[in-house]
Protein backbone atom coordinates (compact mmCIF):
# COMPACT_ATOMS: atom_id res chain seq x y z
CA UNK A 1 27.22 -20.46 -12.97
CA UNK A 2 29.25 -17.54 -12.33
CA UNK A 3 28.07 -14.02 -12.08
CA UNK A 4 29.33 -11.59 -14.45
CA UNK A 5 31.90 -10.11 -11.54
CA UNK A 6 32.73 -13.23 -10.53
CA UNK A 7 33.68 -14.04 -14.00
CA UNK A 8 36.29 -10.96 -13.73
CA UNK A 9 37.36 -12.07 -10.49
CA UNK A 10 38.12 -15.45 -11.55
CA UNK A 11 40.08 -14.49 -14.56
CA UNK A 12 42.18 -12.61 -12.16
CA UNK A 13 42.37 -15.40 -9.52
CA UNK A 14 44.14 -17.68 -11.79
CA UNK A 15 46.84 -15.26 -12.81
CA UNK A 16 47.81 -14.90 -9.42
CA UNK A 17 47.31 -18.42 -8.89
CA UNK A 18 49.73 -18.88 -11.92
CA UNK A 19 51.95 -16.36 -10.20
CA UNK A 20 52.21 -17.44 -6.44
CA UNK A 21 50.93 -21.29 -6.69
CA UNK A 22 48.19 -21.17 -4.14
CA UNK A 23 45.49 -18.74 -3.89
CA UNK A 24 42.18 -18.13 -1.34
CA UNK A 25 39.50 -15.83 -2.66
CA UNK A 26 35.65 -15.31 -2.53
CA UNK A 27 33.42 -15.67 -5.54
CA UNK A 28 29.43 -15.42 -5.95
CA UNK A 29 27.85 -17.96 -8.07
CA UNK A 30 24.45 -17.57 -9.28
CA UNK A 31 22.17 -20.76 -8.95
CA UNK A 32 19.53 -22.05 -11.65
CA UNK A 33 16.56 -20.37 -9.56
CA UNK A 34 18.34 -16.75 -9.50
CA UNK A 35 19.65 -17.64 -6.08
CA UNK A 36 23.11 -16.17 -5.46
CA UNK A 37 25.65 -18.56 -3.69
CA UNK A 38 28.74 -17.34 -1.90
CA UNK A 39 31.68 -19.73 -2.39
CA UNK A 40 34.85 -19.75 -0.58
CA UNK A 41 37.45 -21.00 -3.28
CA UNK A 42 40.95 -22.25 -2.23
CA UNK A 43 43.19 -22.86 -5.73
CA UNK A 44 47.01 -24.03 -5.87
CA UNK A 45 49.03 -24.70 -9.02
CA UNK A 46 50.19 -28.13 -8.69
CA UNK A 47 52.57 -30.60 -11.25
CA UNK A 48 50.68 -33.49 -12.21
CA UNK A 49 52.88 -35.85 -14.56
CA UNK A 50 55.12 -33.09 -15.99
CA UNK A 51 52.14 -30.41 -16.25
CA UNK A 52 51.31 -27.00 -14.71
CA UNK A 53 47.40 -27.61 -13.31
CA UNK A 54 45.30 -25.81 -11.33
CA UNK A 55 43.13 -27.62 -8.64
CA UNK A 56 40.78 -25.52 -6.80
CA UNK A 57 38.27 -26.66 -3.98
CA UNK A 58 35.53 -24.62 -3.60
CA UNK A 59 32.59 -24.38 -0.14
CA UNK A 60 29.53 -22.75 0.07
CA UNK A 61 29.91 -20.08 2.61
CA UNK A 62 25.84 -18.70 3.20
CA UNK A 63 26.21 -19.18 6.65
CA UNK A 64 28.98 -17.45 7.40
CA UNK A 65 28.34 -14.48 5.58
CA UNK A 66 24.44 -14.08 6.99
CA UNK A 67 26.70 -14.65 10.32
CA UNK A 68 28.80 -11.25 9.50
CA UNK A 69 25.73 -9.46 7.95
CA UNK A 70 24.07 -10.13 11.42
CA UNK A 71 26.92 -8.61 13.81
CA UNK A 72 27.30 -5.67 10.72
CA UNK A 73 23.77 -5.16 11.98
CA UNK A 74 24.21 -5.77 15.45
CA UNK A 75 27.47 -3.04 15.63
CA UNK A 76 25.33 -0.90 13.59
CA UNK A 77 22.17 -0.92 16.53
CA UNK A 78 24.72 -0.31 19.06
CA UNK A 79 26.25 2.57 18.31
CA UNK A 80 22.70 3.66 17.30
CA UNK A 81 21.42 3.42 20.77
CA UNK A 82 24.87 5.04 21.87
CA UNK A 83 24.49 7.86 20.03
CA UNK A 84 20.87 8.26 20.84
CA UNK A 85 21.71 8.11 24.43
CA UNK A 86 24.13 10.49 24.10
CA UNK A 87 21.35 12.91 22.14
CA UNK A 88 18.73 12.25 24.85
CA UNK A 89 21.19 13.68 27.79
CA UNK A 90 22.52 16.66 25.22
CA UNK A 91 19.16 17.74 23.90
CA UNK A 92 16.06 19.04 26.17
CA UNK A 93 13.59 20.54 23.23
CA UNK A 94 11.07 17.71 22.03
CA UNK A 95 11.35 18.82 18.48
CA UNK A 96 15.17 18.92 18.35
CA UNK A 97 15.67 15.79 20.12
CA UNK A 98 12.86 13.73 17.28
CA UNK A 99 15.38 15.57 14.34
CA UNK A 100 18.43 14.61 16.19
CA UNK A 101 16.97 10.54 16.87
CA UNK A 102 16.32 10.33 12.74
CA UNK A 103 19.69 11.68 11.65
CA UNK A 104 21.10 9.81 13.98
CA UNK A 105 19.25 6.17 12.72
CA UNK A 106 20.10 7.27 9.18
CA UNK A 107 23.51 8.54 9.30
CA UNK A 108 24.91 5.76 12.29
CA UNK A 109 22.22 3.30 11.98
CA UNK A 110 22.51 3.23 8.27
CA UNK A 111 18.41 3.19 7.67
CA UNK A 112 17.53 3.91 4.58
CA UNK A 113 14.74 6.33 6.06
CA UNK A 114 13.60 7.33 9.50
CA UNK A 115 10.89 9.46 10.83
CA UNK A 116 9.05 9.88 14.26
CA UNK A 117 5.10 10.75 13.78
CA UNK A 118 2.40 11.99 16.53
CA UNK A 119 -1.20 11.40 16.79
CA UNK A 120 -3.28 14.72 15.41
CA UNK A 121 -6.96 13.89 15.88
CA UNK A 122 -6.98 10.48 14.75
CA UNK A 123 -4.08 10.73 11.90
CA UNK A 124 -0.33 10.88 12.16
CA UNK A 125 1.45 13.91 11.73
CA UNK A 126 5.19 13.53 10.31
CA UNK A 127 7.06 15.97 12.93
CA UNK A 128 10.95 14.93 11.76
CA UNK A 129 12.51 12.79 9.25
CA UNK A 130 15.58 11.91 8.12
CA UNK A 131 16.82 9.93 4.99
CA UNK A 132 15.28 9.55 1.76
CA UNK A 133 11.92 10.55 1.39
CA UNK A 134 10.55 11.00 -2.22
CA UNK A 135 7.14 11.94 -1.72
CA UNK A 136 6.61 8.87 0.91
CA UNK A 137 5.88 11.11 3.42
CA UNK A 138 4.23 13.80 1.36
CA UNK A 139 1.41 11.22 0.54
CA UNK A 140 1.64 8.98 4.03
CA UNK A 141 -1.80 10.07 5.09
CA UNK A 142 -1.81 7.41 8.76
CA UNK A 143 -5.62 7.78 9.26
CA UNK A 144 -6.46 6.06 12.26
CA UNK A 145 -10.26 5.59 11.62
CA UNK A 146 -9.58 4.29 8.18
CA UNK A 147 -10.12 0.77 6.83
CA UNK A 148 -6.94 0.23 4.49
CA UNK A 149 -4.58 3.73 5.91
CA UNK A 150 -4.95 1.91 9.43
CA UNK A 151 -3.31 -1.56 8.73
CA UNK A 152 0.22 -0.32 8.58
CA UNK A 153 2.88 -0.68 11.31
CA UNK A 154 2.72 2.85 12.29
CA UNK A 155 -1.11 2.71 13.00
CA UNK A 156 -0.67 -0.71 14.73
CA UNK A 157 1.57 0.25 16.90
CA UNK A 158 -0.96 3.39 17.97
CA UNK A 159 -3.45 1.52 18.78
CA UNK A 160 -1.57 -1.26 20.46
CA UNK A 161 0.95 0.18 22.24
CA UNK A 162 3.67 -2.43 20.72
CA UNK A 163 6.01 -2.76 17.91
CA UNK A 164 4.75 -3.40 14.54
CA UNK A 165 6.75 -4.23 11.50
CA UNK A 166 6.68 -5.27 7.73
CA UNK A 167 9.81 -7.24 6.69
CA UNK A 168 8.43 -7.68 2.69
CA UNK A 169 6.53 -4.18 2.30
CA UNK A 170 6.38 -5.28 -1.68
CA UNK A 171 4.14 -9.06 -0.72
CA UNK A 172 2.51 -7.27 2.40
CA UNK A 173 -1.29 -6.54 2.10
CA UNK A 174 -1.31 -4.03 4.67
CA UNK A 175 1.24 -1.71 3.06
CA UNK A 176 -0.84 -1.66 -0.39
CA UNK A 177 -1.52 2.07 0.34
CA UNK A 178 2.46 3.22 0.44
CA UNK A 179 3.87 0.12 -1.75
CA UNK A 180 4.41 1.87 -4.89
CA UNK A 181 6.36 4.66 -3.37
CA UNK A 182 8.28 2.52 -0.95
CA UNK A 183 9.12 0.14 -4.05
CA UNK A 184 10.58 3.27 -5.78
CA UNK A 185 12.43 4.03 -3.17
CA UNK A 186 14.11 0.82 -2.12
CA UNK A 187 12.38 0.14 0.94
CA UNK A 188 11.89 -3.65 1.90
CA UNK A 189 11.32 -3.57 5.68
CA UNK A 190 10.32 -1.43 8.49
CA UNK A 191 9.18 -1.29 11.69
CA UNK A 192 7.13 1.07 13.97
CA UNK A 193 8.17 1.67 17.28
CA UNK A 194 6.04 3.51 19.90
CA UNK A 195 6.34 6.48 21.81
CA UNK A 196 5.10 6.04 25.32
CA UNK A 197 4.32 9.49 27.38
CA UNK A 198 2.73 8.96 30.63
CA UNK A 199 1.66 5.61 29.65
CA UNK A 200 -0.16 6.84 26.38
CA UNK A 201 1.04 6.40 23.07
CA UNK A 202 1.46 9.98 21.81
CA UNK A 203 3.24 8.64 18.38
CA UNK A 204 5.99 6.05 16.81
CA UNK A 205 9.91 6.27 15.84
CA UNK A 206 9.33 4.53 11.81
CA UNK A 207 12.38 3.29 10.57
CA UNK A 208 12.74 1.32 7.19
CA UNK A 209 15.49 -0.48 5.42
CA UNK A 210 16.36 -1.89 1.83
CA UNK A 211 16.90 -5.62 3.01
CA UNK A 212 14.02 -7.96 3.13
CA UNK A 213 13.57 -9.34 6.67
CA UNK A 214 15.76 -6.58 8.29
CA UNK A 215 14.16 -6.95 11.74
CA UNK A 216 14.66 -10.11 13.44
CA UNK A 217 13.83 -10.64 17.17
CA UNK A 218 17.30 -9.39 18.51
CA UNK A 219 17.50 -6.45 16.55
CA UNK A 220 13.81 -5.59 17.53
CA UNK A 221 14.51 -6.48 21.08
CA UNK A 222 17.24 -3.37 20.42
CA UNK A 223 14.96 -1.15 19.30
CA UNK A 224 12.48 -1.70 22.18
CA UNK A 225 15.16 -0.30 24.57
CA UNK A 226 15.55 2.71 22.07
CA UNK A 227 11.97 3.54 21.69
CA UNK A 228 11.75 3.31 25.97
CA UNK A 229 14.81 5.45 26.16
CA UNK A 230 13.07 8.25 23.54
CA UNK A 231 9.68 7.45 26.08
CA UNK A 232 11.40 8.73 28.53
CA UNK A 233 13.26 11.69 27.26
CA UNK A 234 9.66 12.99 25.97
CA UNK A 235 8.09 12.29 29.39
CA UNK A 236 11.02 13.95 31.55
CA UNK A 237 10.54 17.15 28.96
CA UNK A 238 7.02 17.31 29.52
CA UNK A 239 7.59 17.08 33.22
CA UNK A 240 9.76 19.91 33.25
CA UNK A 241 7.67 22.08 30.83
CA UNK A 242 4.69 21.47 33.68
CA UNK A 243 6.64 22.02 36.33
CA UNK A 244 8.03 25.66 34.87
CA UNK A 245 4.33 26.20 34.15
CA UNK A 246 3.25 25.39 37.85
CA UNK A 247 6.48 27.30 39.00
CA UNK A 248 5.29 30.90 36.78
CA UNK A 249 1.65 30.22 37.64
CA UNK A 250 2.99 30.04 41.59
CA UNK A 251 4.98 33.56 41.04
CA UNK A 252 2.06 34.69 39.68
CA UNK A 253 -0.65 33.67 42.10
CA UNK A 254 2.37 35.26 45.09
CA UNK A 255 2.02 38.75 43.29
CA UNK A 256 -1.62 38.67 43.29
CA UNK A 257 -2.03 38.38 47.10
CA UNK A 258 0.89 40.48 47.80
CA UNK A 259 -1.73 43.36 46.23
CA UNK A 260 -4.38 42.02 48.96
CA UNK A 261 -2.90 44.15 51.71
CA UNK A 262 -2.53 47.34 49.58
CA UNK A 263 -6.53 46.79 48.58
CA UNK A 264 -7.49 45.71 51.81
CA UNK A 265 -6.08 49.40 53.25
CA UNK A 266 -7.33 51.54 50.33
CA UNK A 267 -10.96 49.81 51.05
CA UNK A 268 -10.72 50.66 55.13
CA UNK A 269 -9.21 54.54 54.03
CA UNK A 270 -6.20 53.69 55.89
C-alpha cells in the first residue's frame, strides 16, 4: 500500500501524467510487515479503443537507493578525513585540535554526536564534544573496572587497542547502561575509535549516528585512517611539548654552571 506521502505524490503524478502523456517519478510503498519499499514508477497516457488510460509500470528500486545512501556516506567520510587533515596541520594545542575533530565529524561528517574521551584512573573523561548531547554525556560514567559500564565500545576499544562499535544500541546488551538516553536522542549506531600515543591507548574518538548499521567495513576501514591520523597529531604534540621541556631544562642547567666559576673564585678569595 501506499504511504500517506506517496498517496499525495501520486495524486499529483497523474495530473501531470494527464497533462504531458508520460511521466517517471519515485514513490515509497509500505509493505504488510511495516517494511517500506522504494518503487521506481514509469506512467504514460495511452488510447486504448477510443479511451484516455493510464498504464504505469512500476520496479522496486532497494538496491539502488542503499547504493546512493552508501556513496552519500562514503562523500560524507571523505571530506571528513579532509577536513580533519586539514585541522591536524592548522592546529598544534591537544585540546583545540579534540574540539576542532568533533565539530568537524558533526558539522561535515553529519554524526549525530561526536566526542573524544581519555583514560582518568581507570574511567573516561569526556574532554570535547560536539553534536547533541542531552545528558548522554552528563551520565556516561566509562568505568573501566566495572562489570556492566565496561562492555561498551568506548571501554573495548581501551582495553583492546581496536575499534569497537554498536550498530543497534536499542537490541545491544552491552549498551543497557546508556540505552535509554541514546534512544531519546536518536542514536542507533556508534563506534569507538582509539587514540594511540606512543603505542598506548590514552583514549577514543566516539562517534554515533541515527541509522541502524551505520558502520560497515569500508566506512570503518575510513575511520581507522582517521583515528591513526589524530594518533599521530597527539604524539607529534607531545613530542614537541618534551622537547621544549628538555630545551628550558637545558637553558636552565647552562645558567647553573655558568655560576660555577663565579663560586669557585669567591671560595679561593680571588
Amino acid at each position: 500500500m501506499n504511504s500517506p506521502e506517496s498517496k499525495k505524490l501520486v495524486k499529483q503524478r497523474t495530473e501531470n501524467v494527464l497533462k504531458n502523456k508520460t511521466h517517471t517519478f519515485e514513490v515509497e510503498n509500505v509493505h504488510k510487515d511495516g517494511r517500506t519499499i522504494p518503487l521506481e514508477v514509469v506512467s504514460a497516457l495511452i488510447n486504448l479503443d477510443g479511451e484516455k488510460v493510464i498504464v504505469s509500470f512500476q520496479r522496486d528500486i532497494t538496491e539502488r537507493k542503499i547504493a546512493e545512501n552508501n556513496i552519500k556516506k562514503l562523500n560524507r567520510i571523505y571530506a571528513f578525513i579532509s577536513n580533519i587533515n586539514k585541522t591536524i596541520v592548522r592546529v598544534k594545542n591537544k585540546n583545540e585540535l579534540y574540539s576542532n575533530i568533533c565539530k568537524v565529524a558533526v558539522d561535515v561528517g553529519k554524526f549525530k554526536m561526536a566526542w573524544i574521551g581519555e583514560i582518568n584512573k581507570n574511567k573516561v573523561e569526556v574532554i570535547s564534544y560536539a553534536g547533541e548531547t542531552g545528558n548522554y554525556l552528563e551520565n556516561i560514567n566509562i568505568d573501566l573496572n566495572d562489570k556492566t559500564r565496561s562492555k561498551g565500545p568506548t571501554a573495548r576499544a581501551i582495553k583492546t587497542g581496536f575499534y569497537a562499535f554498536s550498530n543497534n544500541i536499542q537490541n545491544d546488551n552491552a549498551m543497557l547502561p546508556w540505552v535509554e538516553e541514546a534512544v531519546k536522542l536518536g542514536f542507533n549506531s556508534s563506534i569507538a575509535l582509539p587514540i594511540i600515543v606512543f603505542e598506548k591507548t590514552i583514549g577514543t574518538l566516539n562517534l554515533y549516528s541515527s541509522e541502524i548499521n551505520f558502520f560497515v567495513q569500508e566506512e570503518i576501514n575510513l575511520l581507522i585512517e582517521v583515528s591513526n591520523d589524530i594518533s599521530f597529531a597527539v604524539e607529534y604534540i607531545e613530542n614537541e611539548k618534551l622537547y621544549k621541556n628538555t630545551e628550558l631544562n637545558l637553558i636552565k642547567s647552562e645558567k647553573s654552571i655558568g655560576f660555577l666559576p663565579k663560586i669557585q673564585l669567591i671560595l679561593s678569595g680571588q
